[in-house]
Every structure is written in C-alpha cells, then in structure tokens.
PDB file of N, CA and C in Angstrom:
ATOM      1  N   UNK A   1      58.247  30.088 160.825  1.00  0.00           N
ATOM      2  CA  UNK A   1      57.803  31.212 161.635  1.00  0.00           C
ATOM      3  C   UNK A   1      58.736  32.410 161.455  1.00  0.00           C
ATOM      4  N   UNK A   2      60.398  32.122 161.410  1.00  0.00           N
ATOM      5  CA  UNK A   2      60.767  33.203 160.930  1.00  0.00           C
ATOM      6  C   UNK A   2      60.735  33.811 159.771  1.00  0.00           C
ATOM      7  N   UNK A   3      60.370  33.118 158.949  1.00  0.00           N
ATOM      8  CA  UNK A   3      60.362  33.672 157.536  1.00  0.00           C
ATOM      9  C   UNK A   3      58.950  34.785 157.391  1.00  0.00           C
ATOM     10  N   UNK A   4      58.076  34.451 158.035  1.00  0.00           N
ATOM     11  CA  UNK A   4      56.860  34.680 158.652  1.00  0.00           C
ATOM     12  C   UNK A   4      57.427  36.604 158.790  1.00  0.00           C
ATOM     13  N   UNK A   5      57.715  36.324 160.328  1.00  0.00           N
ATOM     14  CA  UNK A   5      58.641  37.418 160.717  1.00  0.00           C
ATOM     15  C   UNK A   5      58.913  38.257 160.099  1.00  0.00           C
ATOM     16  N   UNK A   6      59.925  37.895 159.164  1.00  0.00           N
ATOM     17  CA  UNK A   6      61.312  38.878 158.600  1.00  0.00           C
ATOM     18  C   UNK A   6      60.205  39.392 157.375  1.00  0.00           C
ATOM     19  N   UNK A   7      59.079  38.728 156.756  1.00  0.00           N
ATOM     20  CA  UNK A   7      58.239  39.295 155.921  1.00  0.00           C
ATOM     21  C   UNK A   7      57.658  40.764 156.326  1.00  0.00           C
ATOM     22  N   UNK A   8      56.862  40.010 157.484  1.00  0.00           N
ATOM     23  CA  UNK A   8      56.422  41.295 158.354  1.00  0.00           C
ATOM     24  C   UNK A   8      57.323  42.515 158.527  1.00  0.00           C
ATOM     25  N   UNK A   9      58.215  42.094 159.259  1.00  0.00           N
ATOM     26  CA  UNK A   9      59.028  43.566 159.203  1.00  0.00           C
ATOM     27  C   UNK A   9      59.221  44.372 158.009  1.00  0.00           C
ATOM     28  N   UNK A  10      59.765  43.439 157.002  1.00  0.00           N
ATOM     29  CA  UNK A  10      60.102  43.994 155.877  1.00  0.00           C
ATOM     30  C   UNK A  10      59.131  44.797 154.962  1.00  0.00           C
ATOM     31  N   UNK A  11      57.814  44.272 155.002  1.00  0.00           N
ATOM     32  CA  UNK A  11      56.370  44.873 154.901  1.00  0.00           C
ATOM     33  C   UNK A  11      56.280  46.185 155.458  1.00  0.00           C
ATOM     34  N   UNK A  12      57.063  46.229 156.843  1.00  0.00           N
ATOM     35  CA  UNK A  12      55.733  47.497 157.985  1.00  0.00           C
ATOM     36  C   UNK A  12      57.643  48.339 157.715  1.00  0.00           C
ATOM     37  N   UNK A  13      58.706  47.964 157.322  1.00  0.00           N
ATOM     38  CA  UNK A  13      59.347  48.838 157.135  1.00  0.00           C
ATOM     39  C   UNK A  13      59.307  49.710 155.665  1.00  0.00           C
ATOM     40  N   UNK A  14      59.099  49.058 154.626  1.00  0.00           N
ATOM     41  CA  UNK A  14      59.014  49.618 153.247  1.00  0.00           C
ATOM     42  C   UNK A  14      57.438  50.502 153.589  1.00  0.00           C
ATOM     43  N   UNK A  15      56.397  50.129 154.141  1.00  0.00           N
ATOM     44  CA  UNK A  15      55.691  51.176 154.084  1.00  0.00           C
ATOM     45  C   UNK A  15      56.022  52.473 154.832  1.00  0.00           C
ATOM     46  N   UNK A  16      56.390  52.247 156.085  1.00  0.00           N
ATOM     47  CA  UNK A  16      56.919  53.593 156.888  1.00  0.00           C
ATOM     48  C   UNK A  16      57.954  53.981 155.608  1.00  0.00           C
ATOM     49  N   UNK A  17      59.274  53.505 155.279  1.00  0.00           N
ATOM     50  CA  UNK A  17      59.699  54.254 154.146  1.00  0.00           C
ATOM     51  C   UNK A  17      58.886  54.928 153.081  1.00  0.00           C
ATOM     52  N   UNK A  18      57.784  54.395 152.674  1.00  0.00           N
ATOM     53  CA  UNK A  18      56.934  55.342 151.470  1.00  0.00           C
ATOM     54  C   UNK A  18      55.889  56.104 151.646  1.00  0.00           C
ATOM     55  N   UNK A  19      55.574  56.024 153.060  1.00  0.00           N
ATOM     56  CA  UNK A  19      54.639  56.540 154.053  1.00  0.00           C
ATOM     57  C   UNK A  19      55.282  58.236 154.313  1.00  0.00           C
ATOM     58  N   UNK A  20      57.009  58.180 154.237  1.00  0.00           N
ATOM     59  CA  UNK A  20      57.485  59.051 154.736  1.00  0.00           C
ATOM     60  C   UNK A  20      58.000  59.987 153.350  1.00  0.00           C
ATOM     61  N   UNK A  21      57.842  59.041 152.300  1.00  0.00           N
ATOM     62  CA  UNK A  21      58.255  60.055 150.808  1.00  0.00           C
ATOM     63  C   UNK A  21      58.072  61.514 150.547  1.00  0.00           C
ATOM     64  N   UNK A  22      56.999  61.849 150.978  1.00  0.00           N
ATOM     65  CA  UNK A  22      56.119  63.185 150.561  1.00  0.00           C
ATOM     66  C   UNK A  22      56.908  63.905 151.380  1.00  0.00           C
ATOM     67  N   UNK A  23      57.030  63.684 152.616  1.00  0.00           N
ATOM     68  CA  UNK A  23      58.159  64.848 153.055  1.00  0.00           C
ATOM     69  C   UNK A  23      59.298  64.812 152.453  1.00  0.00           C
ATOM     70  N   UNK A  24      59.930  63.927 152.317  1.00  0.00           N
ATOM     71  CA  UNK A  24      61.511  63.787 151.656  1.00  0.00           C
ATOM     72  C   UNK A  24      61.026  64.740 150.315  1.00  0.00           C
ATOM     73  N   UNK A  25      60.429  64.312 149.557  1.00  0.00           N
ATOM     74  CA  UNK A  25      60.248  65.262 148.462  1.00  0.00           C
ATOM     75  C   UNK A  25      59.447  66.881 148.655  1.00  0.00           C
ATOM     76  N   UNK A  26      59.435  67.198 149.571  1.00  0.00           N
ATOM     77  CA  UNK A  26      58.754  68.584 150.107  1.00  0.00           C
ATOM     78  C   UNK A  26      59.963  69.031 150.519  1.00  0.00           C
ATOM     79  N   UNK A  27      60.690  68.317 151.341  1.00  0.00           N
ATOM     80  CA  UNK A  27      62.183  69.077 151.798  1.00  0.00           C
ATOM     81  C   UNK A  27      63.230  69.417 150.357  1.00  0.00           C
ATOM     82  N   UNK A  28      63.096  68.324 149.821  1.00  0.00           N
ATOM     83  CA  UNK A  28      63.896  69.041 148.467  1.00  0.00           C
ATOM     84  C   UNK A  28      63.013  69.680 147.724  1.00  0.00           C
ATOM     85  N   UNK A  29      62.112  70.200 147.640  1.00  0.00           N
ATOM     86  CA  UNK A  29      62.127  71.464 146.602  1.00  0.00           C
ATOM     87  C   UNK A  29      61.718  72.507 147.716  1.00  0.00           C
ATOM     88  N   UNK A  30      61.654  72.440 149.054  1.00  0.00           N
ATOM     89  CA  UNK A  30      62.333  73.888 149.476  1.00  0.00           C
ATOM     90  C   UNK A  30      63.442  73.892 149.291  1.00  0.00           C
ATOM     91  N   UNK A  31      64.670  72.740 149.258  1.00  0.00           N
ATOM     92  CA  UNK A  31      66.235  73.309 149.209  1.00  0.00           C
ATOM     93  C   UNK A  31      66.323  73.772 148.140  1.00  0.00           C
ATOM     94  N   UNK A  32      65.452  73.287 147.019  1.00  0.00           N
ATOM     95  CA  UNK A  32      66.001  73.575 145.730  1.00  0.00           C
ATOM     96  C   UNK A  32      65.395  75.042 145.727  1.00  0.00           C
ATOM     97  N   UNK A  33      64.175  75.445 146.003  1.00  0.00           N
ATOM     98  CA  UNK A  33      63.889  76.592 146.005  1.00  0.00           C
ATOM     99  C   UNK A  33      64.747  77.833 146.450  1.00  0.00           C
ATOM    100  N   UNK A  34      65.598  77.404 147.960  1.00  0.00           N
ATOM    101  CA  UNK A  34      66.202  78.101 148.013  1.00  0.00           C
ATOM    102  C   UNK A  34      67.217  78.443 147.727  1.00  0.00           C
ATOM    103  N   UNK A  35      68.136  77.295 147.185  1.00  0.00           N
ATOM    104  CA  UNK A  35      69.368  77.322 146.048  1.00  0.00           C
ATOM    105  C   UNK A  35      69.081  78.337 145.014  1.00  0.00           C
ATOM    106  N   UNK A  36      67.731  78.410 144.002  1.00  0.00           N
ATOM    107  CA  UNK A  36      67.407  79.411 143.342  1.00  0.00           C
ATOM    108  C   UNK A  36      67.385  80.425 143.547  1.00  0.00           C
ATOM    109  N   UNK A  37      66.160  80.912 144.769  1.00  0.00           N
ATOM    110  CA  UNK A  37      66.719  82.258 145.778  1.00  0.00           C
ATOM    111  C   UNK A  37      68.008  82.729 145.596  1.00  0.00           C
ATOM    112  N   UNK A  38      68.612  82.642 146.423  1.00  0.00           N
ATOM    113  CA  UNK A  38      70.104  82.378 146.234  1.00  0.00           C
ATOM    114  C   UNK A  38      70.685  82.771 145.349  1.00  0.00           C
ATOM    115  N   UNK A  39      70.698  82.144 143.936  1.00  0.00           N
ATOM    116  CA  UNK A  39      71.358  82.153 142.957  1.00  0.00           C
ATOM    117  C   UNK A  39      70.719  83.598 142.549  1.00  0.00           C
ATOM    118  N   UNK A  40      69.137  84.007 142.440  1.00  0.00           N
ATOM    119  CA  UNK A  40      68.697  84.694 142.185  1.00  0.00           C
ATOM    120  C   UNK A  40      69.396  86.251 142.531  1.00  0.00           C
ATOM    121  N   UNK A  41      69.462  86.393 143.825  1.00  0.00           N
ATOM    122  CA  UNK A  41      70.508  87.196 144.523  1.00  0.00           C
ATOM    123  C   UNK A  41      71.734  87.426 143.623  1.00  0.00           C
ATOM    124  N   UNK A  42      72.313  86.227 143.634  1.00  0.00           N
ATOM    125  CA  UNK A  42      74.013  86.736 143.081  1.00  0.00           C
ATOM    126  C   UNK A  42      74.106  87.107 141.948  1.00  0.00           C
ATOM    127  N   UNK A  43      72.784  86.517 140.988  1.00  0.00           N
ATOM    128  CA  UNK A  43      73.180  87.147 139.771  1.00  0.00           C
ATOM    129  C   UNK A  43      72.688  89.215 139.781  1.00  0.00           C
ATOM    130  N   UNK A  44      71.503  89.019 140.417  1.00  0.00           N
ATOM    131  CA  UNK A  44      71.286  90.236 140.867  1.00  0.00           C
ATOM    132  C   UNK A  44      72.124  91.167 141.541  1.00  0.00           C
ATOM    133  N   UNK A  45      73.210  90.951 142.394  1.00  0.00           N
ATOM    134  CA  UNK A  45      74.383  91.596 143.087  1.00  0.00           C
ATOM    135  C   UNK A  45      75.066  91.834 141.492  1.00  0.00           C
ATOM    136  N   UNK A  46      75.206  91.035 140.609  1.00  0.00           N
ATOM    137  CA  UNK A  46      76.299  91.337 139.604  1.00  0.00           C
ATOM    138  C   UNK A  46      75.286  91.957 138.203  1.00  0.00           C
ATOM    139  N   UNK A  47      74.628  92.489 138.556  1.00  0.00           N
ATOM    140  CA  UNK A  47      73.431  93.139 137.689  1.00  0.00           C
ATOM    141  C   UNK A  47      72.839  92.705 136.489  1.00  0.00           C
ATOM    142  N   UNK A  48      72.793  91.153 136.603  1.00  0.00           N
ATOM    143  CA  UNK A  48      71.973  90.456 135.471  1.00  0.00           C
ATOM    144  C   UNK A  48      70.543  90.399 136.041  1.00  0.00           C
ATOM    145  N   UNK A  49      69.773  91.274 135.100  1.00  0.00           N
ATOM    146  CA  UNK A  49      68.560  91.188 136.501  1.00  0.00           C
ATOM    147  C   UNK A  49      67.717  90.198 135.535  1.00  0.00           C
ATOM    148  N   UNK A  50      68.117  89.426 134.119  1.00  0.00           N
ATOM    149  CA  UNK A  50      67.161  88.463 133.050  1.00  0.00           C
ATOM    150  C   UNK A  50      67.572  87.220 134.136  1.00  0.00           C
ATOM    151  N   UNK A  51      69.242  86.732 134.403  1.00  0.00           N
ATOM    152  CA  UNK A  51      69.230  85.604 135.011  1.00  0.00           C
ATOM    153  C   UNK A  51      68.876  85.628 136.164  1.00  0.00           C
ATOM    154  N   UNK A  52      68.439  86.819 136.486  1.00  0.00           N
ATOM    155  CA  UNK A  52      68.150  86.788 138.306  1.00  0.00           C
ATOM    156  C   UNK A  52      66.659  86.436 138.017  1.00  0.00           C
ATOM    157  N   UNK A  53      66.016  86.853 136.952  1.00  0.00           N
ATOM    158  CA  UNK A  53      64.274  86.499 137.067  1.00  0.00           C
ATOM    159  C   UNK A  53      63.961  85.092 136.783  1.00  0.00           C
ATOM    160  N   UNK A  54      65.353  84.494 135.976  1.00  0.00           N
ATOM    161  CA  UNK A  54      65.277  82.880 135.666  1.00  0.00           C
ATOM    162  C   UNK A  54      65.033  82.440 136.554  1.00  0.00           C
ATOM    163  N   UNK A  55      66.117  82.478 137.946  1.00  0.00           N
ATOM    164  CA  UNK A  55      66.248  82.065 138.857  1.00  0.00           C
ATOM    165  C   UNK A  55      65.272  81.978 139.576  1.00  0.00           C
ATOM    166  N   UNK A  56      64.675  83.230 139.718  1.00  0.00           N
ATOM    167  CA  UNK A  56      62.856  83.460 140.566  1.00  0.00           C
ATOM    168  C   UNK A  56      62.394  82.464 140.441  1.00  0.00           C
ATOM    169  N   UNK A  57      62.039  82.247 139.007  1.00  0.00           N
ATOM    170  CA  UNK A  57      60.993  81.400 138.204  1.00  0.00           C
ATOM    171  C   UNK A  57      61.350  80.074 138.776  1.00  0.00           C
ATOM    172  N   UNK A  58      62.350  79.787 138.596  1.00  0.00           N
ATOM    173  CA  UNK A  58      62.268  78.228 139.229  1.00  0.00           C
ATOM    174  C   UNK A  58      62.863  78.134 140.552  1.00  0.00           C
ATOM    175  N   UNK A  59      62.986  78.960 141.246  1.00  0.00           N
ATOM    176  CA  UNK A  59      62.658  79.012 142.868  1.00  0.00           C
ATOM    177  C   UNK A  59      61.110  78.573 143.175  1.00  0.00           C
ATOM    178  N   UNK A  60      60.660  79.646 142.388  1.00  0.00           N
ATOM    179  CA  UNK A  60      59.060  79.590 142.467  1.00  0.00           C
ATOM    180  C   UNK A  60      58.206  78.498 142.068  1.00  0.00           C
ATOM    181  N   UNK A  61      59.291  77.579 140.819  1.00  0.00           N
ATOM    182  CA  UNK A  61      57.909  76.302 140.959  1.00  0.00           C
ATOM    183  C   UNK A  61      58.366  75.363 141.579  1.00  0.00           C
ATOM    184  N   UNK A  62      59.585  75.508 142.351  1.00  0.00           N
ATOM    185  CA  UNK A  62      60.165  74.649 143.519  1.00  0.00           C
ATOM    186  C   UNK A  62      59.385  74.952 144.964  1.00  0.00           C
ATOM    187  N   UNK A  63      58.800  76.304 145.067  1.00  0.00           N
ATOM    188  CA  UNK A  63      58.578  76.631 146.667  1.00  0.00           C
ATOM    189  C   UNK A  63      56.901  76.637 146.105  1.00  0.00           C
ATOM    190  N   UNK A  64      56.090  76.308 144.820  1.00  0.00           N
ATOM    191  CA  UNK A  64      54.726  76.095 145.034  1.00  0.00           C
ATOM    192  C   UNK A  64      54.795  74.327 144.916  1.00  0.00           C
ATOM    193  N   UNK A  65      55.483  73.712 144.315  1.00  0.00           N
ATOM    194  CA  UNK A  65      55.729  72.193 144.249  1.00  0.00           C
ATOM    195  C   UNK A  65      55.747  72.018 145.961  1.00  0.00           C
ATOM    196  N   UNK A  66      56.797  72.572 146.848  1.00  0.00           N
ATOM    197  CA  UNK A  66      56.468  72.432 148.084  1.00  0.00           C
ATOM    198  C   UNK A  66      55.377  72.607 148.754  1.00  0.00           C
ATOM    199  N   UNK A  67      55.179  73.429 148.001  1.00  0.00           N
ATOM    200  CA  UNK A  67      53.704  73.940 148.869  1.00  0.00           C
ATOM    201  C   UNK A  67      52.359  72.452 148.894  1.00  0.00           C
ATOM    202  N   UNK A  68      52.159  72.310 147.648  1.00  0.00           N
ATOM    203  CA  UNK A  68      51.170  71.537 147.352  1.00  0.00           C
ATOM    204  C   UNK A  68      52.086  70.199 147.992  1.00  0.00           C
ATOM    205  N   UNK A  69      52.930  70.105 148.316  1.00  0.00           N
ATOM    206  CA  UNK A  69      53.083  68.634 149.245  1.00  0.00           C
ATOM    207  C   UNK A  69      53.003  68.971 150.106  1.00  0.00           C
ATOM    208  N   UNK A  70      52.786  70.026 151.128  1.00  0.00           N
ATOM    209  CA  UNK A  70      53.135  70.091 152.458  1.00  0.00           C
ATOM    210  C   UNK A  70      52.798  71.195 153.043  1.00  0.00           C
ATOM    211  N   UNK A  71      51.547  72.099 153.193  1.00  0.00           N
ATOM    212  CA  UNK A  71      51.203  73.241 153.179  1.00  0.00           C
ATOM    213  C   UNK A  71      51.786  73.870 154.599  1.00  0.00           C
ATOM    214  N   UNK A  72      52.452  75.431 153.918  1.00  0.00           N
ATOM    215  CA  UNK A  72      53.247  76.132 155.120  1.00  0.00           C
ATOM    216  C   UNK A  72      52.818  77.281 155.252  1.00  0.00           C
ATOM    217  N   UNK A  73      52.559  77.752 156.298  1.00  0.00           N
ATOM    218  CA  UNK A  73      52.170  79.819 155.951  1.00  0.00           C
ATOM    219  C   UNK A  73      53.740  80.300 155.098  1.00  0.00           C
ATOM    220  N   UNK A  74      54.782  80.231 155.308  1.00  0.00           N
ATOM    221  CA  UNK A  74      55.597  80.759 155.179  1.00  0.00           C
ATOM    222  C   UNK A  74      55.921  80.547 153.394  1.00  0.00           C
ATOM    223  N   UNK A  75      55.373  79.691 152.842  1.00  0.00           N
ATOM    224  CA  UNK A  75      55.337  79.290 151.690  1.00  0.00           C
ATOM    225  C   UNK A  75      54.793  80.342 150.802  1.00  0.00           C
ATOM    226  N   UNK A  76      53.621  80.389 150.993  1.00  0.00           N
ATOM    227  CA  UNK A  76      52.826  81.492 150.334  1.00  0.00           C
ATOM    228  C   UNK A  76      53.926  82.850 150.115  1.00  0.00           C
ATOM    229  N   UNK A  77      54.090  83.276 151.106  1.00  0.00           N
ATOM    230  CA  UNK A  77      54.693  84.657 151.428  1.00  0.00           C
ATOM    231  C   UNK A  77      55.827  84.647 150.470  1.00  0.00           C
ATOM    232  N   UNK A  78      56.235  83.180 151.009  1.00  0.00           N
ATOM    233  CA  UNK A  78      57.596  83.486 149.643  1.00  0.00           C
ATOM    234  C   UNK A  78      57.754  83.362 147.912  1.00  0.00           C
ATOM    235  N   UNK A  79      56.361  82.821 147.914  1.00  0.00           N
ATOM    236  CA  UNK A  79      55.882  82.723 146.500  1.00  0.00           C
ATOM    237  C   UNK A  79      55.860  84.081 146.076  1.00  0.00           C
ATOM    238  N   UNK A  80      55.204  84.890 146.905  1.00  0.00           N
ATOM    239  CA  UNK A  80      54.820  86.158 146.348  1.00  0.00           C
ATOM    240  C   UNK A  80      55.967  87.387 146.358  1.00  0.00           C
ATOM    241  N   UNK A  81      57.097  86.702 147.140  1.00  0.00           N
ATOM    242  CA  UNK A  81      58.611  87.662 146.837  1.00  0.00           C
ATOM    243  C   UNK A  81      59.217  87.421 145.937  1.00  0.00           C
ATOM    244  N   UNK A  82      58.680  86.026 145.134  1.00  0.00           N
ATOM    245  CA  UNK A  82      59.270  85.544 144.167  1.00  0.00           C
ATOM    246  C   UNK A  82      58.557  86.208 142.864  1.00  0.00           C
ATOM    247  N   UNK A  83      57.451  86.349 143.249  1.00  0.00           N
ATOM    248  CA  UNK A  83      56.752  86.572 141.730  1.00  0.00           C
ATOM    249  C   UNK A  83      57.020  87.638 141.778  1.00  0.00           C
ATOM    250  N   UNK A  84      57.457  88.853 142.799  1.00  0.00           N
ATOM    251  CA  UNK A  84      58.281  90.491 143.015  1.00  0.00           C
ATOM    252  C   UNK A  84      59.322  90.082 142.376  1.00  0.00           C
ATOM    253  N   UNK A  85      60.423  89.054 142.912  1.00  0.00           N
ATOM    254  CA  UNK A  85      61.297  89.451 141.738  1.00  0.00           C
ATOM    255  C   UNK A  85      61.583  88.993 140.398  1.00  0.00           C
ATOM    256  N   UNK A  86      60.502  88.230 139.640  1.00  0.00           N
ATOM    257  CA  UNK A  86      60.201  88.228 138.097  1.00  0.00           C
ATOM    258  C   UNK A  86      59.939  88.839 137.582  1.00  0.00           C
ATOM    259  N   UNK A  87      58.957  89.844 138.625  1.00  0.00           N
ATOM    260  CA  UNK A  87      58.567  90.988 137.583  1.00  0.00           C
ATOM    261  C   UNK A  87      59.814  92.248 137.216  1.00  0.00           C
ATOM    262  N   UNK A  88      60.536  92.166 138.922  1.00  0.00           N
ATOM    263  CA  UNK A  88      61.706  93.495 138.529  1.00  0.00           C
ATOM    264  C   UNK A  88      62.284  92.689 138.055  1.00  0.00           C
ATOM    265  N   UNK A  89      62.737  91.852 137.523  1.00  0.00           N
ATOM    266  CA  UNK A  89      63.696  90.914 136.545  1.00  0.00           C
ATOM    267  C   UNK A  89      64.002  91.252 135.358  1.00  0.00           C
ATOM    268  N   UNK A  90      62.409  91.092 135.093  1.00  0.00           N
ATOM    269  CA  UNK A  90      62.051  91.133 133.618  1.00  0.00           C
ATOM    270  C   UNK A  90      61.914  93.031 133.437  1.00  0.00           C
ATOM    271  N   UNK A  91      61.811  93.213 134.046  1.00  0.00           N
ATOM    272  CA  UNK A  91      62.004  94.732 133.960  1.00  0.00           C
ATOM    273  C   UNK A  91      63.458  95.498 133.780  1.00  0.00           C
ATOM    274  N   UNK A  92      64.138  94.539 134.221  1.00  0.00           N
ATOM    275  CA  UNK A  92      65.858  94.941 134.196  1.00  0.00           C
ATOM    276  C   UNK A  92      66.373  95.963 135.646  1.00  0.00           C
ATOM    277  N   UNK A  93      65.184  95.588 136.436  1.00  0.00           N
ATOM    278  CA  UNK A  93      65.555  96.429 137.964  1.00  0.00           C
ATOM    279  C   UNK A  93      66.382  95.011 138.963  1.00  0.00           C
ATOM    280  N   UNK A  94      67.726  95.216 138.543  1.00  0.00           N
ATOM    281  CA  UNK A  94      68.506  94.143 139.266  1.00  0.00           C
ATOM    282  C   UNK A  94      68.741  94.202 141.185  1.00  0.00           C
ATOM    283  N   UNK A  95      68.296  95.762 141.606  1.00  0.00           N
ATOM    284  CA  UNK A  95      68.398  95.747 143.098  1.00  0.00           C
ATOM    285  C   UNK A  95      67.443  95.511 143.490  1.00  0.00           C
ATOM    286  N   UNK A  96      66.061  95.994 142.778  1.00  0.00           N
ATOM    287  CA  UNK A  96      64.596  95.100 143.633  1.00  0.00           C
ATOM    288  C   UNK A  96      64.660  93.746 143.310  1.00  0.00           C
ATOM    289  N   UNK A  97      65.268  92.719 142.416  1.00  0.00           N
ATOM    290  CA  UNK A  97      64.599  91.679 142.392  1.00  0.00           C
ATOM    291  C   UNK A  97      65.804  91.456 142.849  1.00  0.00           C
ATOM    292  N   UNK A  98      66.890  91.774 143.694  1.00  0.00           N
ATOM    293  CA  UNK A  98      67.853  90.833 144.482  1.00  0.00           C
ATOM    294  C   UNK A  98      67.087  91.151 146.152  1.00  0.00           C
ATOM    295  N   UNK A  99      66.148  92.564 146.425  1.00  0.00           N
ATOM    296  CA  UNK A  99      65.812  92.466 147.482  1.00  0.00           C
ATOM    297  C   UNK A  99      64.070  91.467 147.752  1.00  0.00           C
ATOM    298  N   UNK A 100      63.950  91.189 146.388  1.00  0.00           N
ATOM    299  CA  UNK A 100      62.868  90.688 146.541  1.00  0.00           C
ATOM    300  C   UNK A 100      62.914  89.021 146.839  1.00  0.00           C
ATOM    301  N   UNK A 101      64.290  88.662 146.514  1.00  0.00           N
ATOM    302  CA  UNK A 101      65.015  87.453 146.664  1.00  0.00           C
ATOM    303  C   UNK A 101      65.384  87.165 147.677  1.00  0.00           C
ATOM    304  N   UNK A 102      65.807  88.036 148.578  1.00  0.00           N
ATOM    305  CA  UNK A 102      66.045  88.104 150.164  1.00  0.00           C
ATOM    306  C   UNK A 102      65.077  87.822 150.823  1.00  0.00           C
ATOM    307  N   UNK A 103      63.909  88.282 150.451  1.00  0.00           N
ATOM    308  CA  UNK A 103      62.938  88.426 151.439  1.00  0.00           C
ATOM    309  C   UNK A 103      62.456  86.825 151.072  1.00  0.00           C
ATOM    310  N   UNK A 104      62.361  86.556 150.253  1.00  0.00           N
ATOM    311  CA  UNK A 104      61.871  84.716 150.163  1.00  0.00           C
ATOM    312  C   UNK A 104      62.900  83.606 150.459  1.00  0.00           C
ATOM    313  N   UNK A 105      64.066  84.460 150.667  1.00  0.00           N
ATOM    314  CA  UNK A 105      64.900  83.527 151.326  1.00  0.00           C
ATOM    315  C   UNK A 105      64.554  83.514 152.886  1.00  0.00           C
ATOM    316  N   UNK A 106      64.483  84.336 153.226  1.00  0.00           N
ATOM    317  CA  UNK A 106      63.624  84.448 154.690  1.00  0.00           C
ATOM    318  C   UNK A 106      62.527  84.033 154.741  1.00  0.00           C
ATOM    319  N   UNK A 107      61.839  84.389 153.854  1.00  0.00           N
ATOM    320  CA  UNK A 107      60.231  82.939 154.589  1.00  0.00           C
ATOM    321  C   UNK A 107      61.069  81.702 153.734  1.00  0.00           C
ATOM    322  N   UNK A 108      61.414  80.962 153.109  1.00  0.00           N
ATOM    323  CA  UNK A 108      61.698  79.821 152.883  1.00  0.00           C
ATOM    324  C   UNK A 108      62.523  79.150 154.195  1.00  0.00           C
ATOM    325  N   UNK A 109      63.562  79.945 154.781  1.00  0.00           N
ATOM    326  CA  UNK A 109      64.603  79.617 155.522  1.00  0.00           C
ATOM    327  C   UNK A 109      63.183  79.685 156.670  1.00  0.00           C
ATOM    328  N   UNK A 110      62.296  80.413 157.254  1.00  0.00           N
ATOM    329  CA  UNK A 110      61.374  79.899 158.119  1.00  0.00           C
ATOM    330  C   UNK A 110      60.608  78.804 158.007  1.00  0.00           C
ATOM    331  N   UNK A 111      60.317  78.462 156.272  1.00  0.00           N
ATOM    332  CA  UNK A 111      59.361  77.253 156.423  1.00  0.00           C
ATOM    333  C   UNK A 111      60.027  76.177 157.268  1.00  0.00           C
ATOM    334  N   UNK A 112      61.591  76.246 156.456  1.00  0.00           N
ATOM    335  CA  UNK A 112      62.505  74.907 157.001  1.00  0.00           C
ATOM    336  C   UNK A 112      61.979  74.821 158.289  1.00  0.00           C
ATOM    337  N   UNK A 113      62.153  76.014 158.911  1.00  0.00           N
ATOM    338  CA  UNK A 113      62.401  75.918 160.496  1.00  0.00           C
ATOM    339  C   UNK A 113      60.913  75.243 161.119  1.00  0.00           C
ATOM    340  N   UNK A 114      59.702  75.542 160.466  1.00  0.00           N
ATOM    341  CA  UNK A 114      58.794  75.241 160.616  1.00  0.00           C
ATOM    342  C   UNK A 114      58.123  73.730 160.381  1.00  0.00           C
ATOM    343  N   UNK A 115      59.269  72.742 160.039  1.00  0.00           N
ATOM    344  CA  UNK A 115      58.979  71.688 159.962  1.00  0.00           C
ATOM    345  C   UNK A 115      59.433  70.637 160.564  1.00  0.00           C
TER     346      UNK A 115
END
C-alpha cells in the first residue's frame, strides 16, 4: 500500500512540475529579453548604434518567444519599441534606439509585474 502511495505522489508531483514548465520558460525569455534591452541601451549610451540593434533583435525574439507562451498586453508594446530600435540601429541613430530601448524596458519590466 505504500509503495502504492509514494507512486501516486510521485505521479501528481512530476505532473504539477511539467504542468508548471511553460511559465518557467515564459519567465526566462522575458529576463532574457530584458537583459538584451539593457544591453541594447549601454551599447547605445557608448554610440554603437550596429551592437545596440543586435541587441534589439534578440530582445525581440526573446519578448515574442514570451509572448507566444504566455500572452501579455505589455508584450506587444514592447515588441514594437524593439522593432523602433532596429530600425534606428541599423540606421546608425544611437540616441533613438537607446530611447527606444527604454521604453521596452518599461513594458517588459510591467509584463513581469503583470504576472
């Protein structure tokens, strides 16, 4: 009967663990998204505005990877500060795409909050 038992648990605990995956992996690629953000910024403060659009770019398929696990209003919004600062990136405008980096650090830093 205990063996019985300790099955069961061990059953209804590994599913709640994989039950709960999709968030664990939604929370890391907002962090990672916003690590990029971030990075996006500093290289932009020091006027690389090519590595600041790198940075966008994979902010951005970190905060739509989030998205599609875990849909947020705040997600969207920051997709689209992101794709602002790829474009001044790639343009070589290093103060819009560090302010365009700000602003998706702020809806990202809201999604968090929103979950």
């Amino acid at each position: 009967m205990q063996r019985k038992t300790a099955t069961g648990f061990l059953a209804a605990t590994l599913a709640c663990l994989l039950s709960a995956a999709p968030l664990f992996a939604a929370e890391d690629h907002k962090a990672e998204a916003l690590s990029h953000a971030q990075a996006c910024v500093e290289s932009a403060k020091q006027g690389d505005a090519k590595a600041a659009a790198e940075h966008a770019k994979s902010a951005k398929a970190h905060a739509e990877a989030a998205e599609k696990e875990k849909a947020n209003a705040h997600l969207p919004a920051a997709i689209r500060e992101l794709n602002s600062a790829i474009e001044h990136g790639q343009q070589g405008h290093a103060a819009q795409t560090g302010e365009a980096a700000q602003g998706a650090i702020a809806h990202l830093k809201a999604a968090n909050k929103a979950f």
